[in-house]
C-alpha atoms as a PDB file:
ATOM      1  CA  UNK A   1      97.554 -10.240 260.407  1.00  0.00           C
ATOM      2  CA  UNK A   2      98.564  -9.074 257.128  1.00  0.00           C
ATOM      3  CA  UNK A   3     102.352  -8.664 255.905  1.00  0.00           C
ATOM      4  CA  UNK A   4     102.964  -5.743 255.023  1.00  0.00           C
ATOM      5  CA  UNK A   5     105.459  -4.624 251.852  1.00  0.00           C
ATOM      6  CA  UNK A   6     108.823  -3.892 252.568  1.00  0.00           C
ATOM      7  CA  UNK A   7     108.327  -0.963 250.494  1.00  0.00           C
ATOM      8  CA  UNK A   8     106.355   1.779 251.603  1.00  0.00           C
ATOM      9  CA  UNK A   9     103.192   3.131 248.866  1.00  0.00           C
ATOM     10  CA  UNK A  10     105.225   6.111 247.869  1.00  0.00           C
ATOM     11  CA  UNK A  11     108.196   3.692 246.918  1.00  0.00           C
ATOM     12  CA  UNK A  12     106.181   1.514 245.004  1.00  0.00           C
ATOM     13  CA  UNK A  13     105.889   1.945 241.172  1.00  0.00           C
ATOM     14  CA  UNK A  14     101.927   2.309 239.697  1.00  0.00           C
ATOM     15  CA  UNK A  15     102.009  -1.163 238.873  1.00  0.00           C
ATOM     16  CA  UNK A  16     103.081  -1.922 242.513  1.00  0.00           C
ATOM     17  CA  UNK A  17     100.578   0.109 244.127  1.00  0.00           C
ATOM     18  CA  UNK A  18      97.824  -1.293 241.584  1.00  0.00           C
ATOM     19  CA  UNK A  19      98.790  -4.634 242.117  1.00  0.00           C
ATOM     20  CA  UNK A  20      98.697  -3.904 246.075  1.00  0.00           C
ATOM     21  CA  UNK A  21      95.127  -1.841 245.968  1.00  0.00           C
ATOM     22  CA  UNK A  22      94.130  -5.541 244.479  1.00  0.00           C
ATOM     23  CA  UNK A  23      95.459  -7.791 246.567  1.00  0.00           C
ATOM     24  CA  UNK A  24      93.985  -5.331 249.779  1.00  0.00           C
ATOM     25  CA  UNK A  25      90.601  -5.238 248.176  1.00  0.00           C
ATOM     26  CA  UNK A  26      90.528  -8.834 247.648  1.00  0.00           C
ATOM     27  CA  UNK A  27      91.550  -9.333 251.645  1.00  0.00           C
ATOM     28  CA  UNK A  28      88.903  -7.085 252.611  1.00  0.00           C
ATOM     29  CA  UNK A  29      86.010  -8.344 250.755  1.00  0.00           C
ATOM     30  CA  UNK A  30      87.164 -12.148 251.255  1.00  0.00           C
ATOM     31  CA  UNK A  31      86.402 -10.847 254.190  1.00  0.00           C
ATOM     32  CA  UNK A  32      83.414  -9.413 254.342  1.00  0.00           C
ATOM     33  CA  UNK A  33      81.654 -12.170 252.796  1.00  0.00           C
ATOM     34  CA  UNK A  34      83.208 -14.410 255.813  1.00  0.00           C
ATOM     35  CA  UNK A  35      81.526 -12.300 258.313  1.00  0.00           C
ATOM     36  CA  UNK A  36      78.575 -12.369 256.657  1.00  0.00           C
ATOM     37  CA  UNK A  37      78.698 -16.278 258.245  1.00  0.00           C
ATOM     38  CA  UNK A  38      80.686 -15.236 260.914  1.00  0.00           C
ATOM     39  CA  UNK A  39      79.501 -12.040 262.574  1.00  0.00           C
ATOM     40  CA  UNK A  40      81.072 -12.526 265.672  1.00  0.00           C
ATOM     41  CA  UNK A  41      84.482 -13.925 264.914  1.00  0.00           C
ATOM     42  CA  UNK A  42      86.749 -10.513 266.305  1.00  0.00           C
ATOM     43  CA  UNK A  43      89.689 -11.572 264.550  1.00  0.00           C
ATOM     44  CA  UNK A  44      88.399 -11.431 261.120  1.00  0.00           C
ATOM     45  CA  UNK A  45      86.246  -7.914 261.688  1.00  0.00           C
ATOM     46  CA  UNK A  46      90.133  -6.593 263.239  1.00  0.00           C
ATOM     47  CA  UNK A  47      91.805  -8.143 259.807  1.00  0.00           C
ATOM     48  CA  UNK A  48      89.008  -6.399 257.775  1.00  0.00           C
ATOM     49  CA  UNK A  49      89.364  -3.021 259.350  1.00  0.00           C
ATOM     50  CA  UNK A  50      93.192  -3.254 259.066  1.00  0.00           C
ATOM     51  CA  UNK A  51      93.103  -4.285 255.098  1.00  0.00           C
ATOM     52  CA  UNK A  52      90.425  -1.500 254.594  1.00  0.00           C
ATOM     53  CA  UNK A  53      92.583   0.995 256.237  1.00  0.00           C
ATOM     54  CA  UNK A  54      95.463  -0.059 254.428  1.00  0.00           C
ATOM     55  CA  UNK A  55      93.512  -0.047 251.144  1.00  0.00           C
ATOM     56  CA  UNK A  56      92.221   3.509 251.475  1.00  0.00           C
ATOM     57  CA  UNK A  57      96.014   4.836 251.858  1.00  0.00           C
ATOM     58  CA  UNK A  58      97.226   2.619 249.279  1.00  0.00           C
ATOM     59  CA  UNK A  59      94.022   4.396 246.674  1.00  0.00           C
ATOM     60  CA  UNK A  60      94.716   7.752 248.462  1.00  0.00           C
ATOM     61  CA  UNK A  61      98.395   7.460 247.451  1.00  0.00           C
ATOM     62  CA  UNK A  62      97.973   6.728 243.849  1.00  0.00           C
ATOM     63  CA  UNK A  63      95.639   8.833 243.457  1.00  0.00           C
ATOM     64  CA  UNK A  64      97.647  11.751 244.562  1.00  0.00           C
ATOM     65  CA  UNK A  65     100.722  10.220 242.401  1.00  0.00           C
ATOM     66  CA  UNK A  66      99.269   8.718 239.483  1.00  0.00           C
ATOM     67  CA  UNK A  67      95.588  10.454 238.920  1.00  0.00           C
ATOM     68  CA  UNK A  68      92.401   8.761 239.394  1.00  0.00           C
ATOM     69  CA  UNK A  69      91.934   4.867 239.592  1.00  0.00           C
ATOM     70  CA  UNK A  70      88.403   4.648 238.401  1.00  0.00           C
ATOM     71  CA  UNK A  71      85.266   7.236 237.883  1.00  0.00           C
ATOM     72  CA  UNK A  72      84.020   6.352 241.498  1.00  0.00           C
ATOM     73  CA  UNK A  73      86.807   7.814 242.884  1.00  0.00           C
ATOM     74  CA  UNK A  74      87.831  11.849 243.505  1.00  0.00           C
ATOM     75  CA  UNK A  75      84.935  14.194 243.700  1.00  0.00           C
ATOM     76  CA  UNK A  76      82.370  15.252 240.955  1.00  0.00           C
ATOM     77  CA  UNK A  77      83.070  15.253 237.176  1.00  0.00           C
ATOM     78  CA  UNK A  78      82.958  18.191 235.432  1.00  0.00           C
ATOM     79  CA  UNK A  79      83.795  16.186 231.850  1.00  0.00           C
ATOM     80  CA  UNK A  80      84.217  12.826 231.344  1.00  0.00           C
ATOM     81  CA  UNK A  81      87.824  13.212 231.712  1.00  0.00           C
ATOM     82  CA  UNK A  82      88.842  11.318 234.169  1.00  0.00           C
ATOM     83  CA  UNK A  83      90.530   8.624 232.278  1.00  0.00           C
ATOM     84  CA  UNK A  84      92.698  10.575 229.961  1.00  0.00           C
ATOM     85  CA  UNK A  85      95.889   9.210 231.450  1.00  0.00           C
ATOM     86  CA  UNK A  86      97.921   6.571 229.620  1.00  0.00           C
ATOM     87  CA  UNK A  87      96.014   3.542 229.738  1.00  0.00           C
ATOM     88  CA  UNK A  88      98.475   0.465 230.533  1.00  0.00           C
ATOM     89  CA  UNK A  89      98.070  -1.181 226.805  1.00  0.00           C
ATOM     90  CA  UNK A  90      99.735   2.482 225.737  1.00  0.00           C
ATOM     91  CA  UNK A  91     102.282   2.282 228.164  1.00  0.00           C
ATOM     92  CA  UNK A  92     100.756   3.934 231.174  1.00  0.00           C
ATOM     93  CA  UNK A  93     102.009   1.684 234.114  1.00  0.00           C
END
Protein backbone atom coordinates (compact mmCIF):
# COMPACT_ATOMS: atom_id res chain seq x y z
CA UNK A 1 0.00 0.00 0.00
CA UNK A 2 0.74 3.53 -0.31
CA UNK A 3 3.08 5.61 2.19
CA UNK A 4 1.56 8.00 3.47
CA UNK A 5 3.19 11.76 4.33
CA UNK A 6 4.45 12.32 7.57
CA UNK A 7 2.62 15.44 7.43
CA UNK A 8 -0.93 15.52 7.60
CA UNK A 9 -2.99 17.75 4.43
CA UNK A 10 -3.68 20.59 6.77
CA UNK A 11 0.18 20.78 7.57
CA UNK A 12 1.17 20.76 4.18
CA UNK A 13 1.85 24.07 2.30
CA UNK A 14 -0.34 24.57 -1.30
CA UNK A 15 2.53 23.45 -3.10
CA UNK A 16 2.62 20.31 -0.85
CA UNK A 17 -0.87 19.47 -1.14
CA UNK A 18 -0.71 20.21 -5.07
CA UNK A 19 2.18 18.24 -5.48
CA UNK A 20 0.38 15.35 -3.34
CA UNK A 21 -3.26 15.70 -5.26
CA UNK A 22 -0.66 14.77 -8.31
CA UNK A 23 1.16 12.18 -7.23
CA UNK A 24 -2.52 10.49 -5.78
CA UNK A 25 -4.13 11.09 -9.11
CA UNK A 26 -1.35 9.62 -10.94
CA UNK A 27 -1.59 6.31 -8.44
CA UNK A 28 -5.13 6.09 -9.06
CA UNK A 29 -5.37 6.30 -12.71
CA UNK A 30 -2.01 4.16 -13.19
CA UNK A 31 -4.33 2.26 -11.81
CA UNK A 32 -7.23 2.21 -13.43
CA UNK A 33 -5.77 1.64 -16.69
CA UNK A 34 -4.10 -1.66 -14.99
CA UNK A 35 -7.43 -2.99 -14.19
CA UNK A 36 -8.64 -2.34 -17.28
CA UNK A 37 -6.16 -5.66 -18.07
CA UNK A 38 -6.56 -6.86 -14.82
CA UNK A 39 -10.14 -6.82 -13.58
CA UNK A 40 -9.79 -9.26 -11.09
CA UNK A 41 -6.48 -8.60 -9.43
CA UNK A 42 -8.07 -7.44 -5.58
CA UNK A 43 -4.99 -5.89 -4.61
CA UNK A 44 -4.82 -3.29 -7.19
CA UNK A 45 -8.89 -2.40 -7.09
CA UNK A 46 -8.01 -2.10 -2.80
CA UNK A 47 -4.81 0.28 -3.82
CA UNK A 48 -7.16 2.23 -6.21
CA UNK A 49 -9.92 2.79 -3.75
CA UNK A 50 -7.37 3.76 -1.04
CA UNK A 51 -5.45 6.47 -3.45
CA UNK A 52 -8.96 7.73 -4.58
CA UNK A 53 -10.02 8.17 -1.08
CA UNK A 54 -6.96 9.76 -0.18
CA UNK A 55 -7.13 12.02 -3.25
CA UNK A 56 -10.64 13.32 -2.58
CA UNK A 57 -9.47 14.56 1.08
CA UNK A 58 -6.31 15.79 -0.17
CA UNK A 59 -8.75 18.14 -3.13
CA UNK A 60 -11.37 18.58 -0.32
CA UNK A 61 -8.64 20.09 1.89
CA UNK A 62 -7.25 22.57 -0.47
CA UNK A 63 -10.08 23.47 -1.56
CA UNK A 64 -11.38 24.54 1.74
CA UNK A 65 -7.74 26.21 2.42
CA UNK A 66 -6.61 27.49 -0.74
CA UNK A 67 -9.93 28.03 -3.10
CA UNK A 68 -10.73 26.03 -6.04
CA UNK A 69 -8.18 23.73 -7.95
CA UNK A 70 -9.77 23.79 -11.32
CA UNK A 71 -13.41 24.86 -12.89
CA UNK A 72 -14.61 21.14 -12.48
CA UNK A 73 -14.44 21.40 -9.05
CA UNK A 74 -17.01 23.23 -6.26
CA UNK A 75 -20.54 23.64 -7.40
CA UNK A 76 -22.02 25.87 -10.25
CA UNK A 77 -20.44 29.13 -11.53
CA UNK A 78 -22.15 32.08 -11.21
CA UNK A 79 -19.07 34.16 -13.14
CA UNK A 80 -16.18 32.91 -14.48
CA UNK A 81 -14.41 33.63 -11.37
CA UNK A 82 -13.15 30.85 -10.20
CA UNK A 83 -9.57 31.38 -10.95
CA UNK A 84 -9.01 34.80 -9.58
CA UNK A 85 -6.54 33.58 -6.99
CA UNK A 86 -2.81 34.17 -7.42
CA UNK A 87 -1.75 32.06 -10.11
CA UNK A 88 1.76 30.35 -9.14
CA UNK A 89 3.88 32.46 -11.94
CA UNK A 90 2.49 35.63 -9.63
CA UNK A 91 3.42 34.11 -6.59
CA UNK A 92 0.36 32.16 -5.61
CA UNK A 93 1.88 28.85 -4.19
Amino acid sequence: MMDQPRRTNQQMSQRELSDWIAMLGFCAYDMLLYMDTHPDDKEALEYFNQCTKLSNAARKTYEERFGQINAFSGGPLTSWDWNTAPMPWEGGM
